[in-house]
Protein backbone atom coordinates (compact mmCIF):
# COMPACT_ATOMS: atom_id res chain seq x y z
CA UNK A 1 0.00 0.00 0.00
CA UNK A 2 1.62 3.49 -0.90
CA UNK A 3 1.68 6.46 1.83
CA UNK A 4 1.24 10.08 0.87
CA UNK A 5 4.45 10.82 -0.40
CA UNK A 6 4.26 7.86 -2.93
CA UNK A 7 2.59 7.63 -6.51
CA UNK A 8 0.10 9.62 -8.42
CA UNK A 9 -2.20 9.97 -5.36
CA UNK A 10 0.15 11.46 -3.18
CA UNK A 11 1.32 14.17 -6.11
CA UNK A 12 -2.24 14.88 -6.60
CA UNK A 13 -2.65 15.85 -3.06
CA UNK A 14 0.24 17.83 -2.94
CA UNK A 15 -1.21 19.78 -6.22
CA UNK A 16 -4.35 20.25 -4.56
CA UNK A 17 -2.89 21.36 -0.82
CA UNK A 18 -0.39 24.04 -3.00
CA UNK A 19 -3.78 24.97 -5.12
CA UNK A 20 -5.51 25.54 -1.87
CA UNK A 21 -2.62 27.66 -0.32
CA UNK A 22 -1.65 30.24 -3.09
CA UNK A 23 -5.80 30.70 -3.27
CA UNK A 24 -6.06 31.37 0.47
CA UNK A 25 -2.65 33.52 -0.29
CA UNK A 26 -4.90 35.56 -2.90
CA UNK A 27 -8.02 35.92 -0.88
CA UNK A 28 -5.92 37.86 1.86
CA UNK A 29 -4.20 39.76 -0.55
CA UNK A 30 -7.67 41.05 -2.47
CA UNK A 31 -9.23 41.88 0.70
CA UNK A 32 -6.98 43.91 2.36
CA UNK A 33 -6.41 46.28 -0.18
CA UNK A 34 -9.98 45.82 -0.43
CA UNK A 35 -10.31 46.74 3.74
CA UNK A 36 -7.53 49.73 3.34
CA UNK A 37 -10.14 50.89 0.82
CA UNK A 38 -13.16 51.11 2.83
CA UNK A 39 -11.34 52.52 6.01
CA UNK A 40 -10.84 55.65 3.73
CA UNK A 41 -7.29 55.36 3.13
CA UNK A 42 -7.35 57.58 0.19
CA UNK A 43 -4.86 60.09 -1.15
CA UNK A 44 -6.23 63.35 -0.90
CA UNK A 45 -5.59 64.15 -4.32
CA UNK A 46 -7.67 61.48 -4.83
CA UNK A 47 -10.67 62.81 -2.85
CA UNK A 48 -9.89 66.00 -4.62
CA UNK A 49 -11.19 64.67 -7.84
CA UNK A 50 -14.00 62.52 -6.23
CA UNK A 51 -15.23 65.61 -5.31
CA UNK A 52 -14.15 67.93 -8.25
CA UNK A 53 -16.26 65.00 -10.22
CA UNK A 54 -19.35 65.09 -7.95
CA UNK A 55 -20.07 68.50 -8.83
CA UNK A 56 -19.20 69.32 -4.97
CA UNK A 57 -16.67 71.95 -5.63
CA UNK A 58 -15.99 74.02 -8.81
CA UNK A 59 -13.27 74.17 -11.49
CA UNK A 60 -11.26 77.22 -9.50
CA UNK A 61 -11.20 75.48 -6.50
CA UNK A 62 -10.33 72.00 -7.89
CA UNK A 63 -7.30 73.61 -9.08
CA UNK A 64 -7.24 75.82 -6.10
CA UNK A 65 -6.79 72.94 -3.92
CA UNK A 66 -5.07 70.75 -6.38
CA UNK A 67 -2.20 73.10 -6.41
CA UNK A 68 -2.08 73.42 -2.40
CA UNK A 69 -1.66 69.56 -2.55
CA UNK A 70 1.44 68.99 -4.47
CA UNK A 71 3.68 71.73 -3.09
């Protein structure tokens, strides 16, 4: 009878096991730049134009503001 490390069985688990690892790797990856995301960790520039696009501020002080932000 053949153990893990033996055969065709045993390198099919180890494919699987590595599968599952590198997609449990991903998963943690995607979500926390998905988590920094919704915890607002946004350049300001960033906000800048969120706003700029919303309508919230106009074009003077977009590049008002815009200017303040790079110096």
């Amino acid at each position: 009878m053949m153990g893990w490390g033996y055969g065709y069985g045993g390198m099919f688990m180890f494919f699987i096991i590595l599968l599952v690892l590198v997609g449990i790797v991903i998963y943690f990856i995607v979500n926390s730049k998905k988590l920094k995301q919704d915890y607002g960790e946004e350049d300001a520039l960033d906000v800048l134009k969120k706003r700029y696009a919303k309508g919230e501020i106009s074009r003077k002080e977009y590049e008002s503001m815009k200017k303040d932000l790079e110096q």
